[in-house]
PDB file of N, CA and C in Angstrom:
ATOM      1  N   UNK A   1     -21.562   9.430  11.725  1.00  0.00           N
ATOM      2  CA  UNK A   1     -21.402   8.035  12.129  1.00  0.00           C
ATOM      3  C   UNK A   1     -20.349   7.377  11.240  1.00  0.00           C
ATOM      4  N   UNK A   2     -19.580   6.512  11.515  1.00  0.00           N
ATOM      5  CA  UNK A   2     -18.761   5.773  11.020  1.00  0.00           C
ATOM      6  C   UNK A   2     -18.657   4.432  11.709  1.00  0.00           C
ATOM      7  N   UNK A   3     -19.539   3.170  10.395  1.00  0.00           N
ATOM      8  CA  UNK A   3     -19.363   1.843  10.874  1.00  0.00           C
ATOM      9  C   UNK A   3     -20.217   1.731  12.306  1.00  0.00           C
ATOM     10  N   UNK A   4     -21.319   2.664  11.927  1.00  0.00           N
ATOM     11  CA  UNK A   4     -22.392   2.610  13.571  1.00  0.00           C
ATOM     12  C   UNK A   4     -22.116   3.207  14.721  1.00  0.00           C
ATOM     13  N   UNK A   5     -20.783   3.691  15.078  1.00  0.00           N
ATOM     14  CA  UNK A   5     -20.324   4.670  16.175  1.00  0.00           C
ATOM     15  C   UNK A   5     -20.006   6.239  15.934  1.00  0.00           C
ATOM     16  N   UNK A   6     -20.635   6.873  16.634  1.00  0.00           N
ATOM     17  CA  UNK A   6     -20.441   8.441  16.672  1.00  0.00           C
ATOM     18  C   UNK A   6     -19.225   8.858  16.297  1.00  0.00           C
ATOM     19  N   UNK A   7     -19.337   9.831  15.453  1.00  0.00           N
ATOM     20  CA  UNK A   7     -18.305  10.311  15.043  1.00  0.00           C
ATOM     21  C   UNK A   7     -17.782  11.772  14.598  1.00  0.00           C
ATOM     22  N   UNK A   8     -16.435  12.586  14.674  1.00  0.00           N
ATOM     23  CA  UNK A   8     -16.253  13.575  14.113  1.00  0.00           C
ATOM     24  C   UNK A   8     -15.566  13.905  12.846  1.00  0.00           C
ATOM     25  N   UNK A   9     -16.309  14.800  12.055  1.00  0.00           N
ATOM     26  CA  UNK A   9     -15.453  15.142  10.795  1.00  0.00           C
ATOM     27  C   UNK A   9     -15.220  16.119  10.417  1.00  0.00           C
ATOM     28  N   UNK A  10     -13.526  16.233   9.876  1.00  0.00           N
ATOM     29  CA  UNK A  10     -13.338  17.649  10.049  1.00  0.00           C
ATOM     30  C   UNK A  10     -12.969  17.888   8.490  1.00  0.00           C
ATOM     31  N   UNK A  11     -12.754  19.261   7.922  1.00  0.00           N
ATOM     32  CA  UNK A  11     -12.659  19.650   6.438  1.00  0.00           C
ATOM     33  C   UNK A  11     -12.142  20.854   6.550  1.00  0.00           C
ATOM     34  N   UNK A  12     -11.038  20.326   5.587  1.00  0.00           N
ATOM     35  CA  UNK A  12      -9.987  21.361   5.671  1.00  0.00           C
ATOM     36  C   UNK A  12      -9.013  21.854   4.487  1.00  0.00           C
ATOM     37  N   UNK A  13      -8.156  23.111   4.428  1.00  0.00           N
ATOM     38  CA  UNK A  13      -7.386  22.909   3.659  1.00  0.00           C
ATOM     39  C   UNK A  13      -6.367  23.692   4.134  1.00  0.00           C
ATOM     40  N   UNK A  14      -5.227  22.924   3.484  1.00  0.00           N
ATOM     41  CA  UNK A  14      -3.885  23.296   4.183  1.00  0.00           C
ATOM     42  C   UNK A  14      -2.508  23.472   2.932  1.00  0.00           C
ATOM     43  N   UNK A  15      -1.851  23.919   3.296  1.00  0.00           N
ATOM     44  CA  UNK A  15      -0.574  24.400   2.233  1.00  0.00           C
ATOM     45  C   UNK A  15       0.177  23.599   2.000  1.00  0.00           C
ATOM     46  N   UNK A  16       1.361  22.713   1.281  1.00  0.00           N
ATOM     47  CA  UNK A  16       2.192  22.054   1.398  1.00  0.00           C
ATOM     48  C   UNK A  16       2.913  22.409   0.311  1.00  0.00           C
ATOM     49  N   UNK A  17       4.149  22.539   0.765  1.00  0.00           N
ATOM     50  CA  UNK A  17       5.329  22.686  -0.126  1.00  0.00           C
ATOM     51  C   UNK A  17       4.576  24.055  -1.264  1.00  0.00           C
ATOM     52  N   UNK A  18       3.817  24.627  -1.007  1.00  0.00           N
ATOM     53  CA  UNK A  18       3.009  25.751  -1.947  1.00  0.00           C
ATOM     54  C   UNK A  18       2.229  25.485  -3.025  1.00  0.00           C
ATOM     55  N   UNK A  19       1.445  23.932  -2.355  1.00  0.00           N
ATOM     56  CA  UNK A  19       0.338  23.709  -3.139  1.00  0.00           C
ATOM     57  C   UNK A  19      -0.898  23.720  -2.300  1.00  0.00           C
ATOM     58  N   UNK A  20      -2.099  24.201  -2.276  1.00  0.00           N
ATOM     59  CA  UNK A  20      -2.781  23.801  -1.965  1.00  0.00           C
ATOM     60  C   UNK A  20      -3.481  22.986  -1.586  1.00  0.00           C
ATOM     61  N   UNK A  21      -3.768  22.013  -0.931  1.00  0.00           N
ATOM     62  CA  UNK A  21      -4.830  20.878  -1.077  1.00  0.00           C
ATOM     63  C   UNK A  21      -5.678  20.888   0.176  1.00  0.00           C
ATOM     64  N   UNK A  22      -7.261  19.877  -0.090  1.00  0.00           N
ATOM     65  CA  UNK A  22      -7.707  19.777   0.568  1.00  0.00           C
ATOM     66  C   UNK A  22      -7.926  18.306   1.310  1.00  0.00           C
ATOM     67  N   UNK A  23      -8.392  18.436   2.721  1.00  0.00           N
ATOM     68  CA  UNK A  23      -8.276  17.405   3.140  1.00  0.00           C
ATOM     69  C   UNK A  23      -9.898  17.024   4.311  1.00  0.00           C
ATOM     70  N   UNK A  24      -9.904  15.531   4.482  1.00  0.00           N
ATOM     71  CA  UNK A  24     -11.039  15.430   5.040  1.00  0.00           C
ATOM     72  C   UNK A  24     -10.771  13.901   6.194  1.00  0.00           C
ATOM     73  N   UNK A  25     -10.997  14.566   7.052  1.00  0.00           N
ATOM     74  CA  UNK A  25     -10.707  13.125   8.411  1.00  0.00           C
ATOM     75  C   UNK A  25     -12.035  12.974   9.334  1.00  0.00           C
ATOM     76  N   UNK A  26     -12.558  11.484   8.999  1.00  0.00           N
ATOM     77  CA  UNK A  26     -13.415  11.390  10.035  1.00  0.00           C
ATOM     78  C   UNK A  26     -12.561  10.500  10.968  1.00  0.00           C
ATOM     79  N   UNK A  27     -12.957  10.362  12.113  1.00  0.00           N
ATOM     80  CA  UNK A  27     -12.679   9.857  13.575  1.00  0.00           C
ATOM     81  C   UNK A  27     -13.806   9.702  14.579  1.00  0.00           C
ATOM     82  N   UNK A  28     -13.347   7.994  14.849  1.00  0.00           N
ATOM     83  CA  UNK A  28     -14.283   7.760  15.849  1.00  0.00           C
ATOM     84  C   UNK A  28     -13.783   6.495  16.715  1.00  0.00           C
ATOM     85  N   UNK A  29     -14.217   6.099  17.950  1.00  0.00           N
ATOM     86  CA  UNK A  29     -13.828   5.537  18.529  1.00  0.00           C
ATOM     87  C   UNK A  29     -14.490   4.093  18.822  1.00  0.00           C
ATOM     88  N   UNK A  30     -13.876   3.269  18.841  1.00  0.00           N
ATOM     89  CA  UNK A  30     -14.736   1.535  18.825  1.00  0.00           C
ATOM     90  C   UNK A  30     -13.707   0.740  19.676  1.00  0.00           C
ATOM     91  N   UNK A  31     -14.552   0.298  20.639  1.00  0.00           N
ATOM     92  CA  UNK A  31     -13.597  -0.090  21.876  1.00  0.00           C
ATOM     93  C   UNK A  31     -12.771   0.773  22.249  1.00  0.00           C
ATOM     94  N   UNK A  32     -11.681  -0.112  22.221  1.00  0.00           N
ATOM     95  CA  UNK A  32     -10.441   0.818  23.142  1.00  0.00           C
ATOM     96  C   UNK A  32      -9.596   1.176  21.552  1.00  0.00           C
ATOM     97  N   UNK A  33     -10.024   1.623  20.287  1.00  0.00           N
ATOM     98  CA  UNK A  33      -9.084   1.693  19.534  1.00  0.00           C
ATOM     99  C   UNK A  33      -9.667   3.073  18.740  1.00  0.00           C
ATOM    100  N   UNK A  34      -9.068   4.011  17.978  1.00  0.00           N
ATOM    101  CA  UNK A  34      -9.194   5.111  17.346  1.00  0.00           C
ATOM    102  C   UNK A  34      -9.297   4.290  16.168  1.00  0.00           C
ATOM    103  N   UNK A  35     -10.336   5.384  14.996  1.00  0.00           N
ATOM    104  CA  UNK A  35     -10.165   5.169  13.886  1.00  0.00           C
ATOM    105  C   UNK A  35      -9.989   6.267  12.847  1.00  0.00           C
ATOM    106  N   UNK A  36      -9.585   6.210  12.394  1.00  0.00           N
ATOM    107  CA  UNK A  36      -9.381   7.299  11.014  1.00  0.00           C
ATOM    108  C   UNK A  36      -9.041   7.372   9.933  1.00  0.00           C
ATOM    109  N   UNK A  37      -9.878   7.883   9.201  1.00  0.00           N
ATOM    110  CA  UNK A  37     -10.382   7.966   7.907  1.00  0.00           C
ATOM    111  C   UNK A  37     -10.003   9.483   7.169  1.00  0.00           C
ATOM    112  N   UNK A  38      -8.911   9.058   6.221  1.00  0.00           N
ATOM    113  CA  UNK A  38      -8.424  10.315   5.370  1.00  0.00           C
ATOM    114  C   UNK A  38      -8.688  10.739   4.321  1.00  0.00           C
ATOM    115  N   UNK A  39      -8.880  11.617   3.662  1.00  0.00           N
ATOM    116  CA  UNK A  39      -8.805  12.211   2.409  1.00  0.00           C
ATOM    117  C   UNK A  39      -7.434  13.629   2.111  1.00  0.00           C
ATOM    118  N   UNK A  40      -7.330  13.551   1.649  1.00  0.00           N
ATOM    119  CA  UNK A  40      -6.717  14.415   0.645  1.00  0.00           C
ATOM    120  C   UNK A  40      -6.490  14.127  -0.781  1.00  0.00           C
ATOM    121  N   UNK A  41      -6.665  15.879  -1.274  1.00  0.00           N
ATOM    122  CA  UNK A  41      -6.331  16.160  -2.948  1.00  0.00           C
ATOM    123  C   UNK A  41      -5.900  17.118  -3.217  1.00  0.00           C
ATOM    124  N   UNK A  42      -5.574  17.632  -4.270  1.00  0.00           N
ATOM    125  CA  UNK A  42      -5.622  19.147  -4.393  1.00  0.00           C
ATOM    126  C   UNK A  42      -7.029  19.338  -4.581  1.00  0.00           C
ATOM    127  N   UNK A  43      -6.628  21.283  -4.050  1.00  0.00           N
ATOM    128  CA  UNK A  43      -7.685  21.585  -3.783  1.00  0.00           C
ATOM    129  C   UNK A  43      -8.483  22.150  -5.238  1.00  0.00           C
ATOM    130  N   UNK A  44      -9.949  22.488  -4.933  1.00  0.00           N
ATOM    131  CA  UNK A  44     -10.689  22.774  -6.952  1.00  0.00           C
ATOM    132  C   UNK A  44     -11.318  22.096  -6.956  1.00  0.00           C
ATOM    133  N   UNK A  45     -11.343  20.884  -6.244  1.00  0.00           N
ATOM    134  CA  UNK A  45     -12.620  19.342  -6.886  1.00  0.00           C
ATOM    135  C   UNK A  45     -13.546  19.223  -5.356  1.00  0.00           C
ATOM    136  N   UNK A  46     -13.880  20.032  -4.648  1.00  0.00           N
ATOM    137  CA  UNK A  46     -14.376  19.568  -3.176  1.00  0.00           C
ATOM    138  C   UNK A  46     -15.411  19.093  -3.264  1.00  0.00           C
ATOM    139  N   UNK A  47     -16.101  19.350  -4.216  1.00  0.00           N
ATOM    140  CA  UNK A  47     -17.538  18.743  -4.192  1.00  0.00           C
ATOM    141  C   UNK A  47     -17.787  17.531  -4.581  1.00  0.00           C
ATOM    142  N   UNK A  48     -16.882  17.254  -5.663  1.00  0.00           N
ATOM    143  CA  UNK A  48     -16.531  15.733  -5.841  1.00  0.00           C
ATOM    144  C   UNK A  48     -15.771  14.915  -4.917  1.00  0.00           C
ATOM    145  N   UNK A  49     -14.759  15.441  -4.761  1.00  0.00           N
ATOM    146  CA  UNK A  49     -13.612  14.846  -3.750  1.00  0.00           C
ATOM    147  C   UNK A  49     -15.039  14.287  -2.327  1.00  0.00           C
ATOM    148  N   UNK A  50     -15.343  15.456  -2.109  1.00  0.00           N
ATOM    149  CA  UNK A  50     -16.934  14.857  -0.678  1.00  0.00           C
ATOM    150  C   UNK A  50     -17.660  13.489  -1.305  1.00  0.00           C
ATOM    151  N   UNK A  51     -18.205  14.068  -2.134  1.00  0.00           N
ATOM    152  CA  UNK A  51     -19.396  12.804  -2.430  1.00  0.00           C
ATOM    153  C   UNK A  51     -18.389  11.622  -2.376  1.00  0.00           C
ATOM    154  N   UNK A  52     -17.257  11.249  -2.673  1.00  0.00           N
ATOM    155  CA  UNK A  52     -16.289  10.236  -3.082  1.00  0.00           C
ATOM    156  C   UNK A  52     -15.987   9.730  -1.672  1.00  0.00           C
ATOM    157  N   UNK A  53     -15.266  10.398  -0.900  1.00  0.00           N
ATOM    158  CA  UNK A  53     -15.216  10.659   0.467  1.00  0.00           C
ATOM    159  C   UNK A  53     -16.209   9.803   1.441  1.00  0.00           C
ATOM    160  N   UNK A  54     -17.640  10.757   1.066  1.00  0.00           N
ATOM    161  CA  UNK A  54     -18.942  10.256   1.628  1.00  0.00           C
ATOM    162  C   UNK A  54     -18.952   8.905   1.005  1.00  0.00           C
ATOM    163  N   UNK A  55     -19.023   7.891   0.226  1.00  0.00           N
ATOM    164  CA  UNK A  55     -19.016   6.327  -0.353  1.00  0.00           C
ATOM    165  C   UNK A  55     -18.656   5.675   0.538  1.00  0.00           C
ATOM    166  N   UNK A  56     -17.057   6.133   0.430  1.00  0.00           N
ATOM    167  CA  UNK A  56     -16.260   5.109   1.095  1.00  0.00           C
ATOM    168  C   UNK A  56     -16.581   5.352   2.678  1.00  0.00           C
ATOM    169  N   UNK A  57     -16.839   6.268   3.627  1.00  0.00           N
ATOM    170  CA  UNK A  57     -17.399   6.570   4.929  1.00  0.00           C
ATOM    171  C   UNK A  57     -18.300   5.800   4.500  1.00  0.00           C
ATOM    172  N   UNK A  58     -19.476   5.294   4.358  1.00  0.00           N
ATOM    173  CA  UNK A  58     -20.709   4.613   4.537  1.00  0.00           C
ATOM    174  C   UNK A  58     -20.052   3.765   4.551  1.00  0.00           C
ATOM    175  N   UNK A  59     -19.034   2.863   3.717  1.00  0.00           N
ATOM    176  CA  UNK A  59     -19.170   1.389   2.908  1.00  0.00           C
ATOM    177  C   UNK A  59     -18.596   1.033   3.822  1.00  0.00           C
ATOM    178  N   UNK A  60     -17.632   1.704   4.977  1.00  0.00           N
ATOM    179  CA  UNK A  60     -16.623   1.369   6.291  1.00  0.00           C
ATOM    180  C   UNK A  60     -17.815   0.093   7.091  1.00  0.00           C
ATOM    181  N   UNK A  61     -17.292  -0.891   7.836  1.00  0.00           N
ATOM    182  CA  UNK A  61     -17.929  -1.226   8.625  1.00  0.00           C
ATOM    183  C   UNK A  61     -16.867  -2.123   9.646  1.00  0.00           C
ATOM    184  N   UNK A  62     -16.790  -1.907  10.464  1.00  0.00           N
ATOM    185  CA  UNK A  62     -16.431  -2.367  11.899  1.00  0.00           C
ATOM    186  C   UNK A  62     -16.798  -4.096  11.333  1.00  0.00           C
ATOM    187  N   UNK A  63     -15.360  -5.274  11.716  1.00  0.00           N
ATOM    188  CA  UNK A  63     -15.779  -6.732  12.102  1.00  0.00           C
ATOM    189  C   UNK A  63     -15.076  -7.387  13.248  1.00  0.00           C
ATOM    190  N   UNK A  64     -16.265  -8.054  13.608  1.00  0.00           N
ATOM    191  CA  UNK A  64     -15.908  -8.780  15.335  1.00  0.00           C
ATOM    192  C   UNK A  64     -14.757  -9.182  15.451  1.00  0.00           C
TER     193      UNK A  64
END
């Protein structure tokens, strides 16, 4: 969920320029508009980088 509407999240990691990092996107839809929510870091800290991640996803909230 994100901000009370269903949502998907994806976790990942990808190469750049020959660094590693990881990355984390939730997405969801409210009205007629997309939303999305990024992370990236390098990669090594995922378990922290999540919980950190997970905060700011809750603290999101949709206003009229």
């Amino acid at each position: 969920m994100l901000g009370g509407e269903p949502a998907r999240i994806l976790v990942y990691h990808y190469s750049s320029t020959g660094v590693v990092a990881f990355g984390i996107d939730t997405i969801a839809i409210h009205g007629a508009s997309a939303v999305n929510i990024s992370w990236a870091s390098l990669a090594g800290a995922e378990e922290a980088d999540s919980t950190t991640f997970c905060f700011v996803q809750e603290s999101f909230r949709f206003t009229p």
